[in-house]
N, C-alpha and C. Protein backbone atom coordinates (compact mmCIF):
# COMPACT_ATOMS: atom_id res chain seq x y z
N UNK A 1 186.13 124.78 18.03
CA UNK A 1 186.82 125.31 16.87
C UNK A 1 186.69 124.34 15.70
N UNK A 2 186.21 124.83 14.80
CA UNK A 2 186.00 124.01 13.33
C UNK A 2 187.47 124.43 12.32
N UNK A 3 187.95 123.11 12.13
CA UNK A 3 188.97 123.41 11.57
C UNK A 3 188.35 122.33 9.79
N UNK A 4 188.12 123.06 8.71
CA UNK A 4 188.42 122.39 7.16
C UNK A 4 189.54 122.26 6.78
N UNK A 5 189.19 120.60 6.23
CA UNK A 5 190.76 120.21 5.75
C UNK A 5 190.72 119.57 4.24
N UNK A 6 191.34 120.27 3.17
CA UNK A 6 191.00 119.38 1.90
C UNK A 6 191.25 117.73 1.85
N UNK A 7 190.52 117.61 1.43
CA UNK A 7 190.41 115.85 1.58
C UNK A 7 191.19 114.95 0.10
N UNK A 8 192.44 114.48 0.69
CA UNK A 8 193.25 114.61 -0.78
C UNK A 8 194.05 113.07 -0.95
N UNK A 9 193.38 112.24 0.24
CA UNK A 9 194.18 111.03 0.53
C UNK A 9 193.37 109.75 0.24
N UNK A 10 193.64 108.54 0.52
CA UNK A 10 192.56 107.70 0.52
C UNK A 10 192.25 107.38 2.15
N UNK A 11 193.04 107.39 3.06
CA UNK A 11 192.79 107.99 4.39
C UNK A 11 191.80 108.87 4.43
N UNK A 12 191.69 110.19 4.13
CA UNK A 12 191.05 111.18 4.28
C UNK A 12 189.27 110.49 3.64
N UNK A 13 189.50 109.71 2.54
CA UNK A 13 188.52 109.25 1.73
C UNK A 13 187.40 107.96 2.72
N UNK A 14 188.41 107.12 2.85
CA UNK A 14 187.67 106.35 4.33
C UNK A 14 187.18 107.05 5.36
N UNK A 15 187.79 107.68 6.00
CA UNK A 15 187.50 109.03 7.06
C UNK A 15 185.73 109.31 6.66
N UNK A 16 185.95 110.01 5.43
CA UNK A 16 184.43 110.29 4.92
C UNK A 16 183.39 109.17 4.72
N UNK A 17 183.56 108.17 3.97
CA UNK A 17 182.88 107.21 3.73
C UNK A 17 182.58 106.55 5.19
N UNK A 18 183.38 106.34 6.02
CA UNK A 18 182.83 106.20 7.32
C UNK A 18 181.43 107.01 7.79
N UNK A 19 182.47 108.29 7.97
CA UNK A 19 181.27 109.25 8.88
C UNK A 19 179.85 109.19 8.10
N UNK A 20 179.84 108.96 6.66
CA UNK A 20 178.81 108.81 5.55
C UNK A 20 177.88 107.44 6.23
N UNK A 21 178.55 106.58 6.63
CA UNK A 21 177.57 105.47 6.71
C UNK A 21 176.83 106.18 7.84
N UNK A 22 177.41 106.12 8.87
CA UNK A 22 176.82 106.62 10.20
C UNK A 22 176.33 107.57 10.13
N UNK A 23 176.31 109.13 9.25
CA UNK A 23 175.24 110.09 9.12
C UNK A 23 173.75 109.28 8.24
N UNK A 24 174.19 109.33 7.01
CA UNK A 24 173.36 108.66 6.40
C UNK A 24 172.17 107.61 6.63
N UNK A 25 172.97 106.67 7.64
CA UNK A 25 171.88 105.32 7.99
C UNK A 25 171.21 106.00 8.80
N UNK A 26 171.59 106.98 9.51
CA UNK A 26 170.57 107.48 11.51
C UNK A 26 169.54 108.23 10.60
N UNK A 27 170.19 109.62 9.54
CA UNK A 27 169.84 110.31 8.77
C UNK A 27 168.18 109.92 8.09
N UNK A 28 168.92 109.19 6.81
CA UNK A 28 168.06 108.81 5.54
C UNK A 28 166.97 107.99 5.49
N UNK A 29 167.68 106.86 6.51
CA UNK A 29 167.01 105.27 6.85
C UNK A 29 165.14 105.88 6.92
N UNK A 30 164.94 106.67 7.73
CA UNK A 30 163.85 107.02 7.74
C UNK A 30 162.68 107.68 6.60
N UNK A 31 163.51 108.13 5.82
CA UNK A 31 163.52 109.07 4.86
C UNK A 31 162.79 109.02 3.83
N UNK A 32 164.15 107.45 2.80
CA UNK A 32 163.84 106.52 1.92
C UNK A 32 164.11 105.18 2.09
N UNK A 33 164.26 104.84 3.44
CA UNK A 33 164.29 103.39 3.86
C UNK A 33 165.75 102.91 3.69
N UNK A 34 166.10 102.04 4.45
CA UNK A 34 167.47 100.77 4.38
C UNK A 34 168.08 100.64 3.22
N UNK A 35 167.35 99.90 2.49
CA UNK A 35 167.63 99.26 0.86
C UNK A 35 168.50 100.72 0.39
N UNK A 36 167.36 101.66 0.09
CA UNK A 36 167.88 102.98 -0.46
C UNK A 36 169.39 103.73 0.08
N UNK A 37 169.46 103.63 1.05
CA UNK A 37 170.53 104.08 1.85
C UNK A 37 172.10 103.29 1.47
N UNK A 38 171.32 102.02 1.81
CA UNK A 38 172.68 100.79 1.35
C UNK A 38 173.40 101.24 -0.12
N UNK A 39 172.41 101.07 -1.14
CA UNK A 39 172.50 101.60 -2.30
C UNK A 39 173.42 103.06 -2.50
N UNK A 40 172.37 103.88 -2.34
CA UNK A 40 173.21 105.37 -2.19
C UNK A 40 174.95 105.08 -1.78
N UNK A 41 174.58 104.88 -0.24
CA UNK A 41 176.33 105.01 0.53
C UNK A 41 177.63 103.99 -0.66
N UNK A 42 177.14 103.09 -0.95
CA UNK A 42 178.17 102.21 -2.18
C UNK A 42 178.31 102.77 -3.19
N UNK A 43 177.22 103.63 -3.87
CA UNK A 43 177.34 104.28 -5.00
C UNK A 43 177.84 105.59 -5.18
N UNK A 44 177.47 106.09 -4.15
CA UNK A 44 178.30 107.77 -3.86
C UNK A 44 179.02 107.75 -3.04
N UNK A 45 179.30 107.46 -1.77
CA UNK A 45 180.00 107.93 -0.42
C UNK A 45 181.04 107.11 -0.27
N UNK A 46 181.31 105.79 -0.93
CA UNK A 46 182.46 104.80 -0.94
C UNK A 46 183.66 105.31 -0.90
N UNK A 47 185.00 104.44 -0.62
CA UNK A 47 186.40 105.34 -0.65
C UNK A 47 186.50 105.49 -2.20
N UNK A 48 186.30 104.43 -2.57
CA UNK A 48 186.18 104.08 -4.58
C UNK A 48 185.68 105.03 -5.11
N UNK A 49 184.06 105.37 -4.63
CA UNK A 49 183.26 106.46 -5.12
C UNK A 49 183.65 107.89 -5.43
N UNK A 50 184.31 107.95 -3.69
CA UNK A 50 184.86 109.43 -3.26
C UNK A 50 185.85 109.94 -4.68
N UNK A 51 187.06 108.77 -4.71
CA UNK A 51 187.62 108.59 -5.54
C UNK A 51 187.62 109.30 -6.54
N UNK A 52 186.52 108.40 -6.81
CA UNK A 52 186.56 108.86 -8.62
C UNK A 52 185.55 110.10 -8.70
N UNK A 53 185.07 110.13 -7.89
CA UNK A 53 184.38 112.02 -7.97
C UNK A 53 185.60 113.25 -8.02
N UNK A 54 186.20 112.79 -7.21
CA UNK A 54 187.55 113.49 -7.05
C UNK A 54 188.39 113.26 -8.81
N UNK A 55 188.70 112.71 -8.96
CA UNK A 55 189.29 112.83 -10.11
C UNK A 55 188.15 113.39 -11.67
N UNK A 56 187.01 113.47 -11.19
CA UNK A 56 185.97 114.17 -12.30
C UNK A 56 185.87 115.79 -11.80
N UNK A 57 186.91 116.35 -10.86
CA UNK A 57 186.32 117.81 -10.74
C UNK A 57 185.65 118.10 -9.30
N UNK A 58 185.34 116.94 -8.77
CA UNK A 58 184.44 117.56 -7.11
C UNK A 58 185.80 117.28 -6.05
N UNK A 59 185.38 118.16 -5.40
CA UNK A 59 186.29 118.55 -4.57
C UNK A 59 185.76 118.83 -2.95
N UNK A 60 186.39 117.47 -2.42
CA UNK A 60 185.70 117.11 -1.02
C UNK A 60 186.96 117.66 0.34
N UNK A 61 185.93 118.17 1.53
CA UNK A 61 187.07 118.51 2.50
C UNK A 61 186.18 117.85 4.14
N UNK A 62 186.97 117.56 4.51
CA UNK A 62 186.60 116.97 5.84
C UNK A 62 186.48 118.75 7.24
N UNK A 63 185.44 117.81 8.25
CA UNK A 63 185.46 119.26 8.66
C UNK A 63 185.78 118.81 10.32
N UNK A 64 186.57 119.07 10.92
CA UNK A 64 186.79 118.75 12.24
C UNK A 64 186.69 119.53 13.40
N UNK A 65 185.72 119.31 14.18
CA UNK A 65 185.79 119.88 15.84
C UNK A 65 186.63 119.09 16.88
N UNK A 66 186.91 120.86 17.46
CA UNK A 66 188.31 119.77 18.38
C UNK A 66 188.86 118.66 17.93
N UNK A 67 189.65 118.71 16.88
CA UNK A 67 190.80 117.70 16.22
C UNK A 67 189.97 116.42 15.81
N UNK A 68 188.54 116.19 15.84
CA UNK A 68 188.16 115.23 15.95
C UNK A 68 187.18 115.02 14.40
N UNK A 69 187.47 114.10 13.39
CA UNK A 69 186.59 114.55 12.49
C UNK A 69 184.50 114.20 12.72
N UNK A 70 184.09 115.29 11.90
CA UNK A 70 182.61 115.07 12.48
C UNK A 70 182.08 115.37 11.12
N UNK A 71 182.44 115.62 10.12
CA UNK A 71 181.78 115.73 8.94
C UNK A 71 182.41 115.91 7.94
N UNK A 72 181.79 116.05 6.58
CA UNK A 72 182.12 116.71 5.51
C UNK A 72 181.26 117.35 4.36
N UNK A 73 182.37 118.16 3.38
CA UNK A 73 181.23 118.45 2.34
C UNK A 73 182.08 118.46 1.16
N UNK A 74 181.82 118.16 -0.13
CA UNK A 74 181.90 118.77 -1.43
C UNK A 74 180.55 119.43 -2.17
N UNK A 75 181.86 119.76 -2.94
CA UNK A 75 181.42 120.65 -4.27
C UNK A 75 182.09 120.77 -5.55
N UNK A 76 181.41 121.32 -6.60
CA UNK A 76 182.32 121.13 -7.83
C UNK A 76 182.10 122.91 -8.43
N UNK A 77 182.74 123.22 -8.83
CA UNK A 77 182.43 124.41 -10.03
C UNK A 77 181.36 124.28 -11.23
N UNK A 78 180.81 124.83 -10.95
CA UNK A 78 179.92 124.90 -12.58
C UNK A 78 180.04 126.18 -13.17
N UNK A 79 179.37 126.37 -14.24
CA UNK A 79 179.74 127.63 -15.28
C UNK A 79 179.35 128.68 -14.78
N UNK A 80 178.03 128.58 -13.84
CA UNK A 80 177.07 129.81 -13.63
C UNK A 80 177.13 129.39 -11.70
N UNK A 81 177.61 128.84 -11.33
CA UNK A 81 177.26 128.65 -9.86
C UNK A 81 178.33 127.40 -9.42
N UNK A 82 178.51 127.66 -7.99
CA UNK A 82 179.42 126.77 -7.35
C UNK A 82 178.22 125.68 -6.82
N UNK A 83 178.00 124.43 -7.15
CA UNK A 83 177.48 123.18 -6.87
C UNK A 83 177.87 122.38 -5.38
N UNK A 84 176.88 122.66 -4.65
CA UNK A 84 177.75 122.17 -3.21
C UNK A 84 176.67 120.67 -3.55
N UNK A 85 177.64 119.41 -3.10
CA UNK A 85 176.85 118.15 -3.56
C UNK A 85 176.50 117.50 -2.20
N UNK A 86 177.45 117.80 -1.22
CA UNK A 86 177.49 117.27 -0.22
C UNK A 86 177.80 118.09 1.04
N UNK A 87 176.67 117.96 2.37
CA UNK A 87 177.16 118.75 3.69
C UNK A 87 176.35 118.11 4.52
N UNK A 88 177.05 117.15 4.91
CA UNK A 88 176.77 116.04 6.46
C UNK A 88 177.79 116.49 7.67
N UNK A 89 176.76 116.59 8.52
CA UNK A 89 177.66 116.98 9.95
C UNK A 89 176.65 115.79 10.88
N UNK A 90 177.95 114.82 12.01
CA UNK A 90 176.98 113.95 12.70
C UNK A 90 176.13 114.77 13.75
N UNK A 91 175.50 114.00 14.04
CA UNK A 91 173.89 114.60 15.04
C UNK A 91 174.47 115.09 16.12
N UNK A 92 175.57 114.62 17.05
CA UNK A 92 176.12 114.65 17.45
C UNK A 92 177.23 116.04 17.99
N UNK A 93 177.06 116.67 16.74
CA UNK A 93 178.25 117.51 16.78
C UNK A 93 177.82 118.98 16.13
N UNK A 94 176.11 118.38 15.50
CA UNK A 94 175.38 119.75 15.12
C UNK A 94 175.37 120.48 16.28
N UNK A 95 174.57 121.79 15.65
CA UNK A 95 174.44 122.93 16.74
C UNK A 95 175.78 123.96 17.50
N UNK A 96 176.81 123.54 16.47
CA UNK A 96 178.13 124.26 17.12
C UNK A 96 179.11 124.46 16.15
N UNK A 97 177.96 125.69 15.50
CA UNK A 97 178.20 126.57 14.09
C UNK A 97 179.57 125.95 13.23
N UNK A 98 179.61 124.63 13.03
CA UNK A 98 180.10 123.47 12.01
C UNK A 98 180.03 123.80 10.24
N UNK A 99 178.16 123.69 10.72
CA UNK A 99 177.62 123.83 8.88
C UNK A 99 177.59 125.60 8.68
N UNK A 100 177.87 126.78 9.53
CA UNK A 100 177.87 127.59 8.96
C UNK A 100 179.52 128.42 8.84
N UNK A 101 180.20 127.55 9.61
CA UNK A 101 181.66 127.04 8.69
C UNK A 101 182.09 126.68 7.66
N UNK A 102 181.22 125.79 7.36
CA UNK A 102 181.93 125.18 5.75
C UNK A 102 180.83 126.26 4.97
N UNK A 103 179.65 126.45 5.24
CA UNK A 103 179.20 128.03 4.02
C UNK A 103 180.05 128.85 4.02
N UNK A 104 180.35 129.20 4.81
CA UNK A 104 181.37 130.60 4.73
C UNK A 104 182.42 130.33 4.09
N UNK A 105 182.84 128.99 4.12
CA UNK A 105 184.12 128.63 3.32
C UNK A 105 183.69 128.54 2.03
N UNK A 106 182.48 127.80 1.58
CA UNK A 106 181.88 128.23 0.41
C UNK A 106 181.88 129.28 -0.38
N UNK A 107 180.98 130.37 0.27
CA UNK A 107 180.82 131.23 -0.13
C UNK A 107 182.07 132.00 -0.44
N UNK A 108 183.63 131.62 0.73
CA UNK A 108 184.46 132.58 0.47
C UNK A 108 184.84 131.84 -1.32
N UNK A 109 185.34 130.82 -1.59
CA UNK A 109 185.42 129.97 -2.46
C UNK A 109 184.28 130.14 -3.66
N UNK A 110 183.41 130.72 -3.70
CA UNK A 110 182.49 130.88 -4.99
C UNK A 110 182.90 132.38 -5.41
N UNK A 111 183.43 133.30 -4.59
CA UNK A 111 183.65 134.77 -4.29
C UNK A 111 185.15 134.57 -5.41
N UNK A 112 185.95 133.90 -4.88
CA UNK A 112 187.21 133.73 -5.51
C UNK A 112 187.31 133.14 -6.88
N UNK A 113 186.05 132.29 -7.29
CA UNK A 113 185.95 131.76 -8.40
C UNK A 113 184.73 132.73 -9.44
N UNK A 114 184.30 133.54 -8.56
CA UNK A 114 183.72 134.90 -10.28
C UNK A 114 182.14 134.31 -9.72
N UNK A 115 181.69 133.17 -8.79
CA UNK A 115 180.63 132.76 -9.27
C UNK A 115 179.56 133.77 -8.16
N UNK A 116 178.29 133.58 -8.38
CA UNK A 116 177.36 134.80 -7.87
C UNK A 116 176.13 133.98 -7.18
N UNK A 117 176.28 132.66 -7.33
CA UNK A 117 175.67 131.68 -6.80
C UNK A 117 176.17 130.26 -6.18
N UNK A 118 175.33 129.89 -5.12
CA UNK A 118 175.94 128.54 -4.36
C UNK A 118 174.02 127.49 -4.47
N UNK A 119 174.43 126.63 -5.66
CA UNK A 119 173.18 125.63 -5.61
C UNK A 119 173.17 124.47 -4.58
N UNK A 120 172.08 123.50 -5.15
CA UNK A 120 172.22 122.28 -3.95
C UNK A 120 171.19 121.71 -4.40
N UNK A 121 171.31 120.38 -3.99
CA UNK A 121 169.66 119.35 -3.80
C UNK A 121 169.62 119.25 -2.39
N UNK A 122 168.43 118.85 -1.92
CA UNK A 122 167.65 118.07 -0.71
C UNK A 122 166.59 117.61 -0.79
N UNK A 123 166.66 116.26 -0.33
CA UNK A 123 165.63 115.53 -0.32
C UNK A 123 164.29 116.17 0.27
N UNK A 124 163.16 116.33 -0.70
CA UNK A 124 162.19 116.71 -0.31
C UNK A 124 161.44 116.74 1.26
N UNK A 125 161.47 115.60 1.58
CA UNK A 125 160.94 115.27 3.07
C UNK A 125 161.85 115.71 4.13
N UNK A 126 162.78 115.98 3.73
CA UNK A 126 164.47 116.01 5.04
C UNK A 126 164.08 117.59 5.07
N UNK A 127 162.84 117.55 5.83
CA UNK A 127 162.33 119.08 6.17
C UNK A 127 163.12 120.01 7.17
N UNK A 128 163.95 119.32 8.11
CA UNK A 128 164.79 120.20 9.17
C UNK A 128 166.43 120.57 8.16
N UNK A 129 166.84 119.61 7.79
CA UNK A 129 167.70 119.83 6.32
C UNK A 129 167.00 121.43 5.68
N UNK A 130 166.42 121.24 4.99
CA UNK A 130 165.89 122.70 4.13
C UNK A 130 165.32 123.68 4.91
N UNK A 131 164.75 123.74 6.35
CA UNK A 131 164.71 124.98 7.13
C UNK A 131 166.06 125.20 7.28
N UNK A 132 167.36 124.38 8.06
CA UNK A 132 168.55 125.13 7.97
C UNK A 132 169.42 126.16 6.82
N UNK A 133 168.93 125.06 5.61
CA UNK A 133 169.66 126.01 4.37
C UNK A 133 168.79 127.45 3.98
N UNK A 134 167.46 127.37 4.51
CA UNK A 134 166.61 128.75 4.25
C UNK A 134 166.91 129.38 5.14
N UNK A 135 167.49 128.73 6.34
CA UNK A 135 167.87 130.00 7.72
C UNK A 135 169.35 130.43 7.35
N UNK A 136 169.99 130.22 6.62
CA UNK A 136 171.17 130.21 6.07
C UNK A 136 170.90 131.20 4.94
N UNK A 137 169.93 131.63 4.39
CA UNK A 137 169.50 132.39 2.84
C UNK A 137 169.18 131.76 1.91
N UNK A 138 169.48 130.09 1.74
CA UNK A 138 169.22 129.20 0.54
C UNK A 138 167.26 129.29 0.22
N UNK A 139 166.96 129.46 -0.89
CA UNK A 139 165.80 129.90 -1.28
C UNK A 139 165.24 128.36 -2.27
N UNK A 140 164.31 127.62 -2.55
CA UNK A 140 163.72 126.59 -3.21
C UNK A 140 163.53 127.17 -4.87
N UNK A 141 164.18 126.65 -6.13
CA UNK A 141 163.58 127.10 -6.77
C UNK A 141 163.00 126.27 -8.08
N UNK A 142 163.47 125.08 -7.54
CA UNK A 142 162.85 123.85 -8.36
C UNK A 142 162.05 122.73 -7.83
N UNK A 143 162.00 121.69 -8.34
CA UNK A 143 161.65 120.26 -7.62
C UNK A 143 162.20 119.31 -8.53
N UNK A 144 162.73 118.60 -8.16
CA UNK A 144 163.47 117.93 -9.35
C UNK A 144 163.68 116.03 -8.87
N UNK A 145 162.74 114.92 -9.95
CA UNK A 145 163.14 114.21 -9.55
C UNK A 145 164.40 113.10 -10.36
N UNK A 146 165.12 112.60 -10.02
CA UNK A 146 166.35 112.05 -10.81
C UNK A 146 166.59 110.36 -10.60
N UNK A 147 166.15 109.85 -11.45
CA UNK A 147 167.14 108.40 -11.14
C UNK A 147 168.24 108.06 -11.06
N UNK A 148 168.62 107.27 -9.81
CA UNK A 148 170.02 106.77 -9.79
C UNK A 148 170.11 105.62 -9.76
N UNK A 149 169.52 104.59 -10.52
CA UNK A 149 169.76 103.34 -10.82
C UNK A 149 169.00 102.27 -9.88
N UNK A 150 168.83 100.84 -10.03
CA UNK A 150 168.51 100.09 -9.09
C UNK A 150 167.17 100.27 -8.77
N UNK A 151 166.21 101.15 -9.35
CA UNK A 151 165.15 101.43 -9.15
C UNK A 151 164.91 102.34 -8.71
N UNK A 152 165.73 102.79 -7.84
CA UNK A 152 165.89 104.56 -6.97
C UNK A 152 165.38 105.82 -7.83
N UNK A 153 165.02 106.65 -6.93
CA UNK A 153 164.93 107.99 -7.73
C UNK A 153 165.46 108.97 -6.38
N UNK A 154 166.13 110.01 -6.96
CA UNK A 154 166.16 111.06 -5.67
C UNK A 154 165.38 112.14 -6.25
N UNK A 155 164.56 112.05 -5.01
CA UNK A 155 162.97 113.35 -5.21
C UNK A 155 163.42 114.46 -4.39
N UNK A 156 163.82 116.07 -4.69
CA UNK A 156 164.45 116.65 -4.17
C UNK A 156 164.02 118.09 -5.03
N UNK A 157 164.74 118.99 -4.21
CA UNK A 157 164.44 120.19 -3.79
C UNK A 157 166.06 121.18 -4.73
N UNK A 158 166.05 121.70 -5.69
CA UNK A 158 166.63 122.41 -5.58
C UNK A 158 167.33 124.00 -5.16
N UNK A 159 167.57 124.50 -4.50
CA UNK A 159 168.12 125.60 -3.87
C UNK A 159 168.95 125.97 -4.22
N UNK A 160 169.12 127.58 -3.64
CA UNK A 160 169.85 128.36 -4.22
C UNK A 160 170.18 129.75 -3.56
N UNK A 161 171.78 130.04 -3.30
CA UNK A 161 171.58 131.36 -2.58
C UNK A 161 172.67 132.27 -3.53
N UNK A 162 172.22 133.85 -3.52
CA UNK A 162 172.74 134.37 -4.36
C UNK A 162 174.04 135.08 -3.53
N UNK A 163 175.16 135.24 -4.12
CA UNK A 163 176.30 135.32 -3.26
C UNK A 163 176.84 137.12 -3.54
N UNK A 164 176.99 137.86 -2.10
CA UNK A 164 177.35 139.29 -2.51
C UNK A 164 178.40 139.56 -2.51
């Protein structure tokens, strides 16, 4: 049983930034290497980070099997589409319809907000990543690359599913 829980504490915020290191490093490490990862997780996934995303409008919820937390995701509102920024579930705990829990919560949540679309990035190479969101309906309709400082760039995939 997948139970979502809005993530509204600094408890709840560590919680994430935890499970973040440990998805992320098994995850990414391969991806875009160590350095990159280190970087990323301090700059986005921190309790600090979480933080202050949270107070700009994104809005993060932890997602738990059997009472136990195993992931999370945000998202923010945009004008024309609900922005999902984040959906890590550990390796561990995939395969036991988790991530098509928090879509549905999505989708119910973009339904309630007028919007007719649910976007996203993914890292170009994180090829089992983007078969799930296309087995899900998410469709490719950009390529987009972005700097995030320190020398980094995130080279990625934008997607998109249209919501009925």
């Amino acid at each position: 049983m997948t139970t979502i829980l809005h993530a509204q504490t600094n408890a709840n915020y560590k919680i994430i930034a935890n499970l973040a290191t440990i998805i992320w490093t098994e995850h990414y490490t391969p991806i875009i290497g160590e350095p990159q990862v280190v970087y990323m997780l301090e700059k986005f996934q921190s309790a600090f980070a979480i933080e202050d995303q949270i107070e700009n409008g994104m809005l993060y919820y932890l997602l738990e099997y059997k009472n136990t937390p195993v992931g999370y995701f945000s998202f923010s509102k945009n004008k024309e589409f609900l922005f999902l920024s984040k959906l890590y579930i550990l390796n561990t705990a995939r395969g036991n319809g988790i991530g098509s829990a928090a879509l549905s919560f999505l989708e119910k949540m973009a339904k309630e907000l007028h919007l007719k679309k649910i976007k996203l990035t993914v890292n170009k190479f994180n090829t089992n990543s983007i078969k799930a969101y296309e087995k899900m309906g998410f469709i490719i309709i950009e390529a987009l690359i972005q700097d995030i400082g320190n020398g980094y760039v995130m080279n990625d995939y934008v997607l998109e599913k249209l919501i009925k």
